[in-house]
C-alpha atoms as a PDB file:
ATOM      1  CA  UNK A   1     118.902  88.394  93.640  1.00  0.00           C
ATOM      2  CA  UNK A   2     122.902  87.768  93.958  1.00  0.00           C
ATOM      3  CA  UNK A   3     124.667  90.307  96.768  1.00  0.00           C
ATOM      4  CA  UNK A   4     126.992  92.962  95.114  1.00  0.00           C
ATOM      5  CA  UNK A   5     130.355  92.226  96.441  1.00  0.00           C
ATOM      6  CA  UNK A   6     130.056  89.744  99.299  1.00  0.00           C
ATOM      7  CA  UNK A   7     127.511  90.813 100.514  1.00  0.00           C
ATOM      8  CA  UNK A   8     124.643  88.650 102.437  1.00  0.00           C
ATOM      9  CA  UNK A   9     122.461  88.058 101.298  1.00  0.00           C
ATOM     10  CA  UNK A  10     121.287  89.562  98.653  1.00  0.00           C
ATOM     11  CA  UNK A  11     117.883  91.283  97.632  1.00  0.00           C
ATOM     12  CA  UNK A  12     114.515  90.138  97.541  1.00  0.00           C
ATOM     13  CA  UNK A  13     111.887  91.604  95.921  1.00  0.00           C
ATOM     14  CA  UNK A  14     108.687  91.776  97.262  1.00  0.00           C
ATOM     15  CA  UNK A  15     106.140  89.505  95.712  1.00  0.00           C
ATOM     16  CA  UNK A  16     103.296  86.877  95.825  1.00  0.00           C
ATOM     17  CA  UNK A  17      99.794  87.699  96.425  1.00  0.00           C
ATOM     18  CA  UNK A  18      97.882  90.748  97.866  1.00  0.00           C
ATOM     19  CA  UNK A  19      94.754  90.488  99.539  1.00  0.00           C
ATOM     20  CA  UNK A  20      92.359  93.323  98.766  1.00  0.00           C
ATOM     21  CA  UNK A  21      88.914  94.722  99.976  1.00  0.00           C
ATOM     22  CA  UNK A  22      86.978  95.981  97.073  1.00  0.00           C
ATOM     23  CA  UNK A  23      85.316  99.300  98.445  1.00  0.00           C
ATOM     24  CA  UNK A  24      81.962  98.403  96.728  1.00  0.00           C
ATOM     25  CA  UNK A  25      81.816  95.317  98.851  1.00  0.00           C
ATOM     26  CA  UNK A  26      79.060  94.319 100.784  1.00  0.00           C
ATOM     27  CA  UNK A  27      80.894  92.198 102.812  1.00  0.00           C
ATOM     28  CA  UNK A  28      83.505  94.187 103.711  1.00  0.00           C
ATOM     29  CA  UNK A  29      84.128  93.424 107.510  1.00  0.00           C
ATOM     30  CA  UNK A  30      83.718  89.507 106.481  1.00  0.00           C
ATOM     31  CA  UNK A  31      86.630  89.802 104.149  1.00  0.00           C
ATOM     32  CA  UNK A  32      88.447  91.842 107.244  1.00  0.00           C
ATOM     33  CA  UNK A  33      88.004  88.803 109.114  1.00  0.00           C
ATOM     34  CA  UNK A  34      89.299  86.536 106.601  1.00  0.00           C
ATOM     35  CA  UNK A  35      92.131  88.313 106.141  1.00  0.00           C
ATOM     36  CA  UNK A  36      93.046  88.486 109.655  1.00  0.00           C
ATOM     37  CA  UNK A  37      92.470  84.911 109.622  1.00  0.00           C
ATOM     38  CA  UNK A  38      95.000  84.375 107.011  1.00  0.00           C
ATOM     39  CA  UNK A  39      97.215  86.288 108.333  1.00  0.00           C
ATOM     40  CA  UNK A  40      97.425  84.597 111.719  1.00  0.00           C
ATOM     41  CA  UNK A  41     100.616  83.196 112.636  1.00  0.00           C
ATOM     42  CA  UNK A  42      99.518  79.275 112.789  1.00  0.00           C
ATOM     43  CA  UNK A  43      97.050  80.058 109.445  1.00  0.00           C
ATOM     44  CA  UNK A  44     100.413  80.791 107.877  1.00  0.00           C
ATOM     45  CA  UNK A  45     101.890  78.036 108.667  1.00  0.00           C
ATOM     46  CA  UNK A  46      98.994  75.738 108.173  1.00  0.00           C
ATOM     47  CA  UNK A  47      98.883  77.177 104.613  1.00  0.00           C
ATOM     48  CA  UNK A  48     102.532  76.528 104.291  1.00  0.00           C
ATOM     49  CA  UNK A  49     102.077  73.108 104.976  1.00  0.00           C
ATOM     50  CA  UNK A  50      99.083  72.732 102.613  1.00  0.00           C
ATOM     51  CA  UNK A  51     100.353  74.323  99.588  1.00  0.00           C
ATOM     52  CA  UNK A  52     104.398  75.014 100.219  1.00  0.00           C
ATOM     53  CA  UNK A  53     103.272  78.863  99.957  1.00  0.00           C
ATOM     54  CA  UNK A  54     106.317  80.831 102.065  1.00  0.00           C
ATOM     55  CA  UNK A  55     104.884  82.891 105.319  1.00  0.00           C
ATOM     56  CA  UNK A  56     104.093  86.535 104.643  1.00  0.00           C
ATOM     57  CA  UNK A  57     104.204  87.400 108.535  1.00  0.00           C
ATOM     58  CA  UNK A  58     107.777  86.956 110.061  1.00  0.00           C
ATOM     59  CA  UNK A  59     107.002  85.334 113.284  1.00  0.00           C
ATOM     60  CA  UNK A  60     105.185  82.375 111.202  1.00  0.00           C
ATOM     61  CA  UNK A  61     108.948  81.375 110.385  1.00  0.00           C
ATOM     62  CA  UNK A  62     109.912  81.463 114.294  1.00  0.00           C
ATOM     63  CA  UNK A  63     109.667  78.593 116.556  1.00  0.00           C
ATOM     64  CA  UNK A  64     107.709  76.770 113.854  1.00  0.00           C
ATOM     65  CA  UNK A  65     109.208  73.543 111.143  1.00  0.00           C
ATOM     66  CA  UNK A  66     110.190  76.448 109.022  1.00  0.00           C
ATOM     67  CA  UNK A  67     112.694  77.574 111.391  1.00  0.00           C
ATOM     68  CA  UNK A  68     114.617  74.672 111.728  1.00  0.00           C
ATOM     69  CA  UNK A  69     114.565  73.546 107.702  1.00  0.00           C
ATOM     70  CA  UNK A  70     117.974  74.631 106.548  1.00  0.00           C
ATOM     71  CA  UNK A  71     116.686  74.591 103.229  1.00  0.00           C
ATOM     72  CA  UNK A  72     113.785  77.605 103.440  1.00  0.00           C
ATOM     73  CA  UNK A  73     115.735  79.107 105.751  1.00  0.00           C
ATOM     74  CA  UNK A  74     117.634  80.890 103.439  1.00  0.00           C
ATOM     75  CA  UNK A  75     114.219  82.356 102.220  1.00  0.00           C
ATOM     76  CA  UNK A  76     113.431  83.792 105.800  1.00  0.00           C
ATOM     77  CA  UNK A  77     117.592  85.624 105.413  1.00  0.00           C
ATOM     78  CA  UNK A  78     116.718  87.255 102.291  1.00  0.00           C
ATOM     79  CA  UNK A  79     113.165  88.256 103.679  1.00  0.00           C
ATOM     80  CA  UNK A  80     115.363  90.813 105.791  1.00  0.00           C
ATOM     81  CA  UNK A  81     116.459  91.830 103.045  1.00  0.00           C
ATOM     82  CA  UNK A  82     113.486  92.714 100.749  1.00  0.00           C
ATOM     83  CA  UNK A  83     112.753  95.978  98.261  1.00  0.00           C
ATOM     84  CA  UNK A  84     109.665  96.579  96.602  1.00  0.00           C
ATOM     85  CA  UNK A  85     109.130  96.136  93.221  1.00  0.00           C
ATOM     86  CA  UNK A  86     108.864  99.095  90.615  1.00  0.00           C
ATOM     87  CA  UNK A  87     105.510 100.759  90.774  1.00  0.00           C
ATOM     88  CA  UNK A  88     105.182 101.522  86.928  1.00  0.00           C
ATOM     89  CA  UNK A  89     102.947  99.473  84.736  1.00  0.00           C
ATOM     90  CA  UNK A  90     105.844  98.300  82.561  1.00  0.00           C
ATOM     91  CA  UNK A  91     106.971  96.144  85.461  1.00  0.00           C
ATOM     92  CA  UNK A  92     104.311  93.058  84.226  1.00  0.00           C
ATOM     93  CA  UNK A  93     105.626  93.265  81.255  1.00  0.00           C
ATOM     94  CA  UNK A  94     109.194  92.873  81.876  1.00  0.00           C
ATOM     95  CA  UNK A  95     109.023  90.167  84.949  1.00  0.00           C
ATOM     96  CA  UNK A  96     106.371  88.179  83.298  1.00  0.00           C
ATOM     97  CA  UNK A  97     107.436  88.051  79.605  1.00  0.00           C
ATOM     98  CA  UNK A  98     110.781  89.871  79.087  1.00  0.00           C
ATOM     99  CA  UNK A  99     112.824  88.818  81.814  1.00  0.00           C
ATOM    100  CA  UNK A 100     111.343  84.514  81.259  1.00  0.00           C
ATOM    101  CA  UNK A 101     112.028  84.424  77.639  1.00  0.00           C
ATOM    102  CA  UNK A 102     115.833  85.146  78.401  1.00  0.00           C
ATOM    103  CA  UNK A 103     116.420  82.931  81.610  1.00  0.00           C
ATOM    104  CA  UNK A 104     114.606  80.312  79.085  1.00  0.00           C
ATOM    105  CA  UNK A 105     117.134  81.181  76.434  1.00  0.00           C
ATOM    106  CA  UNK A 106     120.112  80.530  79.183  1.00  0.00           C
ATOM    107  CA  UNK A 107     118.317  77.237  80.029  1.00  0.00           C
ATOM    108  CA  UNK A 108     118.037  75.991  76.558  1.00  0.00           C
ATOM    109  CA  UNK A 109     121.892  76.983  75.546  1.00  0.00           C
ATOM    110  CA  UNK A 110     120.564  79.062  73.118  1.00  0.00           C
ATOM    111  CA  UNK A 111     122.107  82.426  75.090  1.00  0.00           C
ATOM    112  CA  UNK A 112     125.160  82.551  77.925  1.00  0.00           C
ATOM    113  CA  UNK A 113     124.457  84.917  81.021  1.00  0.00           C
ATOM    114  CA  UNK A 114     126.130  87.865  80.005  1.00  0.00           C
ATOM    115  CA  UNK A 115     124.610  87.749  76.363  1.00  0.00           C
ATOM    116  CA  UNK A 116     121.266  87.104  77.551  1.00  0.00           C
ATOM    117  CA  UNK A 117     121.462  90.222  80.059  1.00  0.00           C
ATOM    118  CA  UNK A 118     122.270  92.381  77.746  1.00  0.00           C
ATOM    119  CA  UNK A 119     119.722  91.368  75.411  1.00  0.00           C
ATOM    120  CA  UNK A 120     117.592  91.971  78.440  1.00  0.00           C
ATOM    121  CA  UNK A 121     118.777  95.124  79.061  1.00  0.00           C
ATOM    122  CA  UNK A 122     118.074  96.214  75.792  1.00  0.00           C
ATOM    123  CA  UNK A 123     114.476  95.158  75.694  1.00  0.00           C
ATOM    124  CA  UNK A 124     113.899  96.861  78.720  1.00  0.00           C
ATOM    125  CA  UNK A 125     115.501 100.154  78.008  1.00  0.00           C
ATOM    126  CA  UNK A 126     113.105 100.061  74.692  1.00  0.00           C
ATOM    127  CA  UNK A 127     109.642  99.176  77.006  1.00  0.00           C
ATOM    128  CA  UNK A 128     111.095 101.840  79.376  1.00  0.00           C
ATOM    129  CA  UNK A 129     111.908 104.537  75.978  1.00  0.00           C
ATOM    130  CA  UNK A 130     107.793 106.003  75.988  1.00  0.00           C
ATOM    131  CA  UNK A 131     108.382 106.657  79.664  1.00  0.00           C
ATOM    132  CA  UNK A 132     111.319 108.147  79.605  1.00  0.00           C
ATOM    133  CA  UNK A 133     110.252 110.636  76.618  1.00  0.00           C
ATOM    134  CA  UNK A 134     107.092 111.468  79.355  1.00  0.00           C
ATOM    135  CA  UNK A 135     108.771 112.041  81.999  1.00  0.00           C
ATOM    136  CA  UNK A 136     111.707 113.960  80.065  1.00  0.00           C
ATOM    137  CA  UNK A 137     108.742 116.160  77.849  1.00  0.00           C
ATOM    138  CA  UNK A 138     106.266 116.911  80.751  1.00  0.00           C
ATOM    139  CA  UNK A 139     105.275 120.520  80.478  1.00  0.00           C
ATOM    140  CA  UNK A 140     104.798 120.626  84.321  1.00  0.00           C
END
């Protein structure tokens, strides 16, 4: 996400993939393993490699190819620089339907930037309305 002002650089949210342990498992210090595995410092990188998949752990990006490729480098900035992303259920909807459908109206010329924000805005602020009328009517 762009920097207010001039600022650098700017935010990153939080994303990709989480690894889990389901607490019915039966094979829950296996998965343990495997995700220690994975999140070794050369598995990272090895996955990188394989798949282009950016590092999770930090010091996968240090004293590795990652570190000296201008390019991805700018990733590793704006991973100092990260916020998670809203926990409310909306959140899907909006990054996976809302917020595509615009950028792909920008894309196509069928929108500018400014028109397609506020479009945007609007369609959030209506996915956001039920919420809001919770939170504002809670008896509690």
């Amino acid at each position: 996400m762009p920097a207010k002002g001039d600022k650098y650089p700017g935010l990153s949210l939080a994303g990709g993939s989480s690894l889990v342990i389901n607490r019915k498992s039966n094979y829950k210090s296996a998965a343990w393993r495997l995700i220690e595995f994975l999140s070794l410092k050369d598995s990272q990188i090895k996955f990188y490699e394989l798949v282009n998949d950016l590092p999770a752990v930090k010091n996968a990006w240090l004293s590795s190819p990652l570190d000296k490729d201008k390019f991805v480098h700018v990733f590793f900035r704006q991973f100092e620089n990260v916020k998670s992303t809203p926990k409310i259920p909306e959140w899907e909807q909006i990054v996976f339907s809302k917020l595509p459908q615009y950028v792909e109206y920008v894309v196509r010329g069928k929108m500018n930037v400014p028109e397609a924000l506020k479009y945007l805005d609007k369609d959030v602020n209506k996915i956001l309305e039920k919420r809001r009328w919770l939170l504002e009517n809670n008896d509690n």
